[in-house]
PDB file of N, CA and C in Angstrom:
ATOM      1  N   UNK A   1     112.554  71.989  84.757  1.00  0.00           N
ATOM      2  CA  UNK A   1     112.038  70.647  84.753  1.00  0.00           C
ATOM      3  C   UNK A   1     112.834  69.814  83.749  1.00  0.00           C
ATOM      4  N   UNK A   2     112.841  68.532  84.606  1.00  0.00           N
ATOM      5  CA  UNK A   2     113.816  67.775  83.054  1.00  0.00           C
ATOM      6  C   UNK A   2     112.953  66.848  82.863  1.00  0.00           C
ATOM      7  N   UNK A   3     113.119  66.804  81.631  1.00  0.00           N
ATOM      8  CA  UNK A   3     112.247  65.998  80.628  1.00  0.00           C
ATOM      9  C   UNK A   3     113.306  65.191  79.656  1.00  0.00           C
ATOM     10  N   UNK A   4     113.026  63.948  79.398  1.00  0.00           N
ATOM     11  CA  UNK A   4     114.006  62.617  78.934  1.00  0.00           C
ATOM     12  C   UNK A   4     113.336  62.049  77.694  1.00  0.00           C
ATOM     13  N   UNK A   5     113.234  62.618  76.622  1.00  0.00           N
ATOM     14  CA  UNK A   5     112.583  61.806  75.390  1.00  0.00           C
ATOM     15  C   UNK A   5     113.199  60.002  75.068  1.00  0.00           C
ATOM     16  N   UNK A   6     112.579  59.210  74.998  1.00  0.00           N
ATOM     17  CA  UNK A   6     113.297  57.994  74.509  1.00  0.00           C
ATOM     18  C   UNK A   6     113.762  57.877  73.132  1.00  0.00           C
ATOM     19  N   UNK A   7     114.468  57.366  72.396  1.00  0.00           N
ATOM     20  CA  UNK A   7     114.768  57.151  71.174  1.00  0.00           C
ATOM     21  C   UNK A   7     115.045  55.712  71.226  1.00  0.00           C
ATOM     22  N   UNK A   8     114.706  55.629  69.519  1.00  0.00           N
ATOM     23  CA  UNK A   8     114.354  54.223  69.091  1.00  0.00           C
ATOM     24  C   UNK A   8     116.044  53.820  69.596  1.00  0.00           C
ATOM     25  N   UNK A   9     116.089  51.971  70.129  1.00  0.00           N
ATOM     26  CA  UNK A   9     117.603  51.548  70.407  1.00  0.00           C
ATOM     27  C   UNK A   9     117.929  52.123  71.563  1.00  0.00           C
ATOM     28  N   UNK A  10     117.661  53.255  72.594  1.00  0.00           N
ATOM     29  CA  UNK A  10     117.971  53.435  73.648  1.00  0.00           C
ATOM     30  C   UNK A  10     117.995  52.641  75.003  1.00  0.00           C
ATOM     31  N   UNK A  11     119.153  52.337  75.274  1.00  0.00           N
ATOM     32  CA  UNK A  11     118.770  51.657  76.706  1.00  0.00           C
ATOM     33  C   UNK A  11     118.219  52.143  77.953  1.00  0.00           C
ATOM     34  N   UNK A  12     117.780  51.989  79.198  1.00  0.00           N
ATOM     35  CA  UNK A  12     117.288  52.106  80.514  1.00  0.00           C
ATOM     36  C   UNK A  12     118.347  52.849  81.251  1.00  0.00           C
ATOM     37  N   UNK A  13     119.953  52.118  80.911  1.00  0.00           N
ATOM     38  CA  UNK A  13     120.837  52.329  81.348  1.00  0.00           C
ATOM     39  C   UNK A  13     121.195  54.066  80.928  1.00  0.00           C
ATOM     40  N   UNK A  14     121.200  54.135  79.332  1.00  0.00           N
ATOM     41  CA  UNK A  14     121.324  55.370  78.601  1.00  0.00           C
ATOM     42  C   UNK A  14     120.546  56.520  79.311  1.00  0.00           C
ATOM     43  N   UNK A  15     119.485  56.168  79.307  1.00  0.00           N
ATOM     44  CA  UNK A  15     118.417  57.125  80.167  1.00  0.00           C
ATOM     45  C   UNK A  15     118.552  57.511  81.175  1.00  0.00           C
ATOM     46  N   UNK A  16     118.725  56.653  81.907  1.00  0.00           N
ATOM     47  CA  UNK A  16     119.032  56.932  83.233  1.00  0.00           C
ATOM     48  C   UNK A  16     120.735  57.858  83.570  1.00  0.00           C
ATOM     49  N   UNK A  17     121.552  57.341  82.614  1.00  0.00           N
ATOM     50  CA  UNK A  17     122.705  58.539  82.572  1.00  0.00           C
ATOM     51  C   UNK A  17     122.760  60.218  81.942  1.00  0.00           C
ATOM     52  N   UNK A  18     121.584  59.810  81.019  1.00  0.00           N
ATOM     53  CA  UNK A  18     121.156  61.314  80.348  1.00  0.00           C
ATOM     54  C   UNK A  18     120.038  61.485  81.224  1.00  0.00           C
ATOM     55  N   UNK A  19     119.468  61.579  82.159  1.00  0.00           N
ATOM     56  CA  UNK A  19     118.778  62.175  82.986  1.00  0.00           C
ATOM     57  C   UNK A  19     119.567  62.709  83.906  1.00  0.00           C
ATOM     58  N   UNK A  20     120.338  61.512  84.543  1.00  0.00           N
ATOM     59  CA  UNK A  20     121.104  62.388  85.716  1.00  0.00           C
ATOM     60  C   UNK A  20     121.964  63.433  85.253  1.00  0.00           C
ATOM     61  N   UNK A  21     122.847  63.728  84.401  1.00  0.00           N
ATOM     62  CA  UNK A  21     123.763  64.508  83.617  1.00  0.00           C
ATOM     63  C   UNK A  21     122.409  65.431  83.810  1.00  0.00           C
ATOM     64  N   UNK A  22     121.548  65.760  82.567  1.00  0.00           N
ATOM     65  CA  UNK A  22     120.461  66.920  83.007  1.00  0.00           C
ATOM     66  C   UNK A  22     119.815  67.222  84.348  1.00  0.00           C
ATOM     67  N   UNK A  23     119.611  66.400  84.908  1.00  0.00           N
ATOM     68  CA  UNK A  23     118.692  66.619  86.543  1.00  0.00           C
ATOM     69  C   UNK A  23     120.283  67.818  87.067  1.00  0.00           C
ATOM     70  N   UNK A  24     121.619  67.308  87.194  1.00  0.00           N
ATOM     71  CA  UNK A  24     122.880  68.004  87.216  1.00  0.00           C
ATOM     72  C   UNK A  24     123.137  69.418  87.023  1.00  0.00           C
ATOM     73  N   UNK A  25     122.950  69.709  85.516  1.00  0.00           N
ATOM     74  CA  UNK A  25     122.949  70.642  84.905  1.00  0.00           C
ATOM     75  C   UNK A  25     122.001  71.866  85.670  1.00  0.00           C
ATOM     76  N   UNK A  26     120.951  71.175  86.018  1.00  0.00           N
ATOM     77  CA  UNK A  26     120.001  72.099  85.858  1.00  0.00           C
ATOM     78  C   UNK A  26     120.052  72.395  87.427  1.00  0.00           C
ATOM     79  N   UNK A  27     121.173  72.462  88.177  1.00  0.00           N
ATOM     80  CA  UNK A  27     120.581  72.590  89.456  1.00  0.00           C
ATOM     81  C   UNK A  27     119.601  72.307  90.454  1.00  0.00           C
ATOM     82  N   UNK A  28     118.634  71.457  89.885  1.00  0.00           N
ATOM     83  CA  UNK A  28     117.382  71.086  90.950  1.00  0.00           C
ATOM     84  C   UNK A  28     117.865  71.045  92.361  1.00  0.00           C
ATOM     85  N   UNK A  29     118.679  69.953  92.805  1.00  0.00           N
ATOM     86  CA  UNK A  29     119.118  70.041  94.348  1.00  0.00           C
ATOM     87  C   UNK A  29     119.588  71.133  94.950  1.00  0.00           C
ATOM     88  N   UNK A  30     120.793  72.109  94.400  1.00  0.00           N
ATOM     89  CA  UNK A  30     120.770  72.827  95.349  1.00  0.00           C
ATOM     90  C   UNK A  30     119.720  74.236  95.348  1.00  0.00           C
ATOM     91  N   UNK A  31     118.602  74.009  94.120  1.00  0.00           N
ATOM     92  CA  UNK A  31     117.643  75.036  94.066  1.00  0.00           C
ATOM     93  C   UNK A  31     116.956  74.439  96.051  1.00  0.00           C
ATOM     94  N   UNK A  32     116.671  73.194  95.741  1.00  0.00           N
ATOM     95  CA  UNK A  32     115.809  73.273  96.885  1.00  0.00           C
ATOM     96  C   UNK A  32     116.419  73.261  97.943  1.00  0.00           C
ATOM     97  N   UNK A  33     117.720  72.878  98.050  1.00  0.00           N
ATOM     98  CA  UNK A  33     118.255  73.089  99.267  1.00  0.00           C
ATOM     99  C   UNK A  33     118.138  74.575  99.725  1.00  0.00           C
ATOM    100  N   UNK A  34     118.563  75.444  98.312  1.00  0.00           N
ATOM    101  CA  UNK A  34     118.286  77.104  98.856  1.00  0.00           C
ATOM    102  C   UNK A  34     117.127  77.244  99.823  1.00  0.00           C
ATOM    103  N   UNK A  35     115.734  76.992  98.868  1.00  0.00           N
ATOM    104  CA  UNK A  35     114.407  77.120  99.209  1.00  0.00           C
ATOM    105  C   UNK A  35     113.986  76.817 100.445  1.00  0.00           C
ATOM    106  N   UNK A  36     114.635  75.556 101.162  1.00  0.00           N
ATOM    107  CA  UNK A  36     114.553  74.840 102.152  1.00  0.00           C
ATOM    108  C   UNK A  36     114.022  75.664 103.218  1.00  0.00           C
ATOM    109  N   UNK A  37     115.017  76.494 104.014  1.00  0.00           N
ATOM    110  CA  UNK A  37     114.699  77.496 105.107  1.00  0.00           C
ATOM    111  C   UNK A  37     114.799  78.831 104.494  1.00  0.00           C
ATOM    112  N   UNK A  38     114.248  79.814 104.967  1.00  0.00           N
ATOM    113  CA  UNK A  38     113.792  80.539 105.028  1.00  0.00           C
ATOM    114  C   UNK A  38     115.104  81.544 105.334  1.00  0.00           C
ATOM    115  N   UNK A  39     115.493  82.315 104.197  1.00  0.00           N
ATOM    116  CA  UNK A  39     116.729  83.592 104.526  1.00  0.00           C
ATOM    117  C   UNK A  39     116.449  84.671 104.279  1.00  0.00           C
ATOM    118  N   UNK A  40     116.655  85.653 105.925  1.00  0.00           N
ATOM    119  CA  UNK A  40     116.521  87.244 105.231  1.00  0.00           C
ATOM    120  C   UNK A  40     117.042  87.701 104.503  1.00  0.00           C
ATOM    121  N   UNK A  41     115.927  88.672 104.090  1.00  0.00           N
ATOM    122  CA  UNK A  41     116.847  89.559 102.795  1.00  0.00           C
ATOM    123  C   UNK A  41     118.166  89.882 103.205  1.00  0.00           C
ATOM    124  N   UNK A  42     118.485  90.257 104.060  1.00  0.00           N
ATOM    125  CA  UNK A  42     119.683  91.338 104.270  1.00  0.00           C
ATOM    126  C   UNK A  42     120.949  89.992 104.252  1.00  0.00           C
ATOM    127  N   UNK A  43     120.450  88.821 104.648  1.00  0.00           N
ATOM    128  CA  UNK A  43     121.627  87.335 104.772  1.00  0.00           C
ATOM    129  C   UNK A  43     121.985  87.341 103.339  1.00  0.00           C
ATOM    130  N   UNK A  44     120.800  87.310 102.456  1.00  0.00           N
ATOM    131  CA  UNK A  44     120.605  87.391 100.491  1.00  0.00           C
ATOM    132  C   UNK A  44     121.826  88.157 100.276  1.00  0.00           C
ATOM    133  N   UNK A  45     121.816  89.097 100.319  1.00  0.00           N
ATOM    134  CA  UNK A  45     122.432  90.185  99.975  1.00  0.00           C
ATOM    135  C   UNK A  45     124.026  89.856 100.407  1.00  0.00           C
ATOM    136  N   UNK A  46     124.133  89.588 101.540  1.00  0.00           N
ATOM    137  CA  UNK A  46     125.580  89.541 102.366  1.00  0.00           C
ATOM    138  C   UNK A  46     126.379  88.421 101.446  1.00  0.00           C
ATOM    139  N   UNK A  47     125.461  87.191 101.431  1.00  0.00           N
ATOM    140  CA  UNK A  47     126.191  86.313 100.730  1.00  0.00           C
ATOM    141  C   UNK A  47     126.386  86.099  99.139  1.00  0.00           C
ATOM    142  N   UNK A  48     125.222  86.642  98.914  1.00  0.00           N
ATOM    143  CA  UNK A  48     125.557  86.978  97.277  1.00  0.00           C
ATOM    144  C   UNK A  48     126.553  88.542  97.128  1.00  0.00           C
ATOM    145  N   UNK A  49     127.210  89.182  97.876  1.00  0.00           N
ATOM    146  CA  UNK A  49     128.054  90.194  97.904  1.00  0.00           C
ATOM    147  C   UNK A  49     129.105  89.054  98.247  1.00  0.00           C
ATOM    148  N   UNK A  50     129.307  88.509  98.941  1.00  0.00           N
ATOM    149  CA  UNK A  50     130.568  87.005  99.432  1.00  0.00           C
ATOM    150  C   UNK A  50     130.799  86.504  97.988  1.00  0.00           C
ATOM    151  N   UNK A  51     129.984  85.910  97.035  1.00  0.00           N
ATOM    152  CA  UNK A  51     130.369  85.114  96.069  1.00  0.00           C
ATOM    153  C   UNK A  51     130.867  86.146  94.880  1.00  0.00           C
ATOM    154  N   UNK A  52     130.460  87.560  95.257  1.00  0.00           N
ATOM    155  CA  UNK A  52     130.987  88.138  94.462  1.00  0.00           C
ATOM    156  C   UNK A  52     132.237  88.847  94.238  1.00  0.00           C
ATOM    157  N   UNK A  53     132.781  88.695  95.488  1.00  0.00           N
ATOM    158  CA  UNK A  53     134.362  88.969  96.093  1.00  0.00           C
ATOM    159  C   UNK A  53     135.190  87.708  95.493  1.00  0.00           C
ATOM    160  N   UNK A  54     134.873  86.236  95.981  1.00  0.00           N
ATOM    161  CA  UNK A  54     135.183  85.451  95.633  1.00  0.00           C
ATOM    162  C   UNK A  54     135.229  85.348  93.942  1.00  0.00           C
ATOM    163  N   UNK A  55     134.196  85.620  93.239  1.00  0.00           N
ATOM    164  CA  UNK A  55     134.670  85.560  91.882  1.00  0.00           C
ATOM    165  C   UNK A  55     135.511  86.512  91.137  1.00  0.00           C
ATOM    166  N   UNK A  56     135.869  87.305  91.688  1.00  0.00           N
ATOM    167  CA  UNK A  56     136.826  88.887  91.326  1.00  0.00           C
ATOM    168  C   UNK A  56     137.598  88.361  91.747  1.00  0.00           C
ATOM    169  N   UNK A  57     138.318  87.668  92.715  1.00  0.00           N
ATOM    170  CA  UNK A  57     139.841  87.210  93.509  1.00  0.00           C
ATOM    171  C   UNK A  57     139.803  86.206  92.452  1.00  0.00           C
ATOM    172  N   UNK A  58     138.794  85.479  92.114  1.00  0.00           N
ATOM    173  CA  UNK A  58     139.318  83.992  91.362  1.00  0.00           C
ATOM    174  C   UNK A  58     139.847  84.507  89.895  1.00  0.00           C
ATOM    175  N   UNK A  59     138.903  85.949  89.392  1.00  0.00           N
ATOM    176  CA  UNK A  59     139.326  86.518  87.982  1.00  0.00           C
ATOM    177  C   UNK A  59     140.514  86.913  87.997  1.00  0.00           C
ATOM    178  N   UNK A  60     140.807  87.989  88.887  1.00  0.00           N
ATOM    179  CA  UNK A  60     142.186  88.123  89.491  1.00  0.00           C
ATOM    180  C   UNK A  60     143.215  87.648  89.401  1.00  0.00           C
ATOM    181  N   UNK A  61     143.500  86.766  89.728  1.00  0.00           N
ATOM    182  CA  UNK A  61     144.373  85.692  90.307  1.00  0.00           C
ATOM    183  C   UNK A  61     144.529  85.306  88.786  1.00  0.00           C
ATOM    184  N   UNK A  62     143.641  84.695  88.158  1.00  0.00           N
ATOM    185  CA  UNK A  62     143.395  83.777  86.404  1.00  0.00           C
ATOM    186  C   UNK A  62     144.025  84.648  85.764  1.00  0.00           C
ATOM    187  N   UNK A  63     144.095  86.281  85.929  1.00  0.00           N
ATOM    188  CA  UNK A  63     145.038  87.059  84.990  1.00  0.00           C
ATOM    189  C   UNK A  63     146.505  87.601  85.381  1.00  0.00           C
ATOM    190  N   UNK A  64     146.449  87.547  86.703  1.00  0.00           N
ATOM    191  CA  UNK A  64     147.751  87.807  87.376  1.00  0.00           C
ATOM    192  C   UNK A  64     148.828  86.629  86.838  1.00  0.00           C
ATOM    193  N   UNK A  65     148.153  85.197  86.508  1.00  0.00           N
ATOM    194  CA  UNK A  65     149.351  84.121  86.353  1.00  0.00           C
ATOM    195  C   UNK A  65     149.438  84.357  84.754  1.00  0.00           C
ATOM    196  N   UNK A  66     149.044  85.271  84.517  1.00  0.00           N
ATOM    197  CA  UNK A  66     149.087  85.347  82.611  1.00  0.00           C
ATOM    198  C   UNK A  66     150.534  86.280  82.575  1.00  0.00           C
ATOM    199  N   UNK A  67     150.127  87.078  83.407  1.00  0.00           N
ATOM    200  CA  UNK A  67     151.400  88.171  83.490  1.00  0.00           C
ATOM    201  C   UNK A  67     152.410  88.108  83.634  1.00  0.00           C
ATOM    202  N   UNK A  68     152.376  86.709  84.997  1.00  0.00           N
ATOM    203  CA  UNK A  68     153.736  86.476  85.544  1.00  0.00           C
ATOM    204  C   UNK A  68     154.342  85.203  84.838  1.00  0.00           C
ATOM    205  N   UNK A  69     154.969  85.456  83.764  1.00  0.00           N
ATOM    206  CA  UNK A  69     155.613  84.366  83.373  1.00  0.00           C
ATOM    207  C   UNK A  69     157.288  84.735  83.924  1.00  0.00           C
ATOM    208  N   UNK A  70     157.931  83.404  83.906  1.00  0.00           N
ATOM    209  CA  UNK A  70     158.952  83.158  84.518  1.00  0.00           C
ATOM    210  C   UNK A  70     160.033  83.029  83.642  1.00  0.00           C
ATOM    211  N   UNK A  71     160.843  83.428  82.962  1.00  0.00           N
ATOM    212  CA  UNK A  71     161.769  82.911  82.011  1.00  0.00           C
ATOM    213  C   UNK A  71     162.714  81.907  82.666  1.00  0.00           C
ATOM    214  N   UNK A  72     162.960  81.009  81.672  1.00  0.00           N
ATOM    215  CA  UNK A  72     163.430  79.799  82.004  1.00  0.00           C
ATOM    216  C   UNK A  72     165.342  80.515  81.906  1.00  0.00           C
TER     217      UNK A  72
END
């Protein structure tokens, strides 16, 4: 839940940019987009095994260009 304290001198404008930045942060939209319909377990599983391929190729890759330097 986001919650927006005011402070003394704050503008409408201020607020409204430090809310959205937090509402952001915190994922709310695509929580409910998840929630939205209804996914079997076994879909759960498939695609959270997908993002986890994807983040090993992306680690991968981030240390492979460490290695390969090129001499000039």
């Amino acid at each position: 839940m986001v919650v927006i304290t005011r402070r003394s001198g704050e503008t409408k404008d201020s607020m409204f940019r430090k809310f959205s930045r937090l509402f952001m942060d915190e994922n709310v939209i695509d929580e409910l987009r998840k929630k939205q319909y209804y996914r079997k377990p076994s879909l759960k599983k498939r695609e959270d095994a997908k993002d986890l391929m994807k983040a090993r190729a992306r680690r991968k890759r981030g240390r492979m260009g460490f290695f390969r330097r090129r001499d000039k």
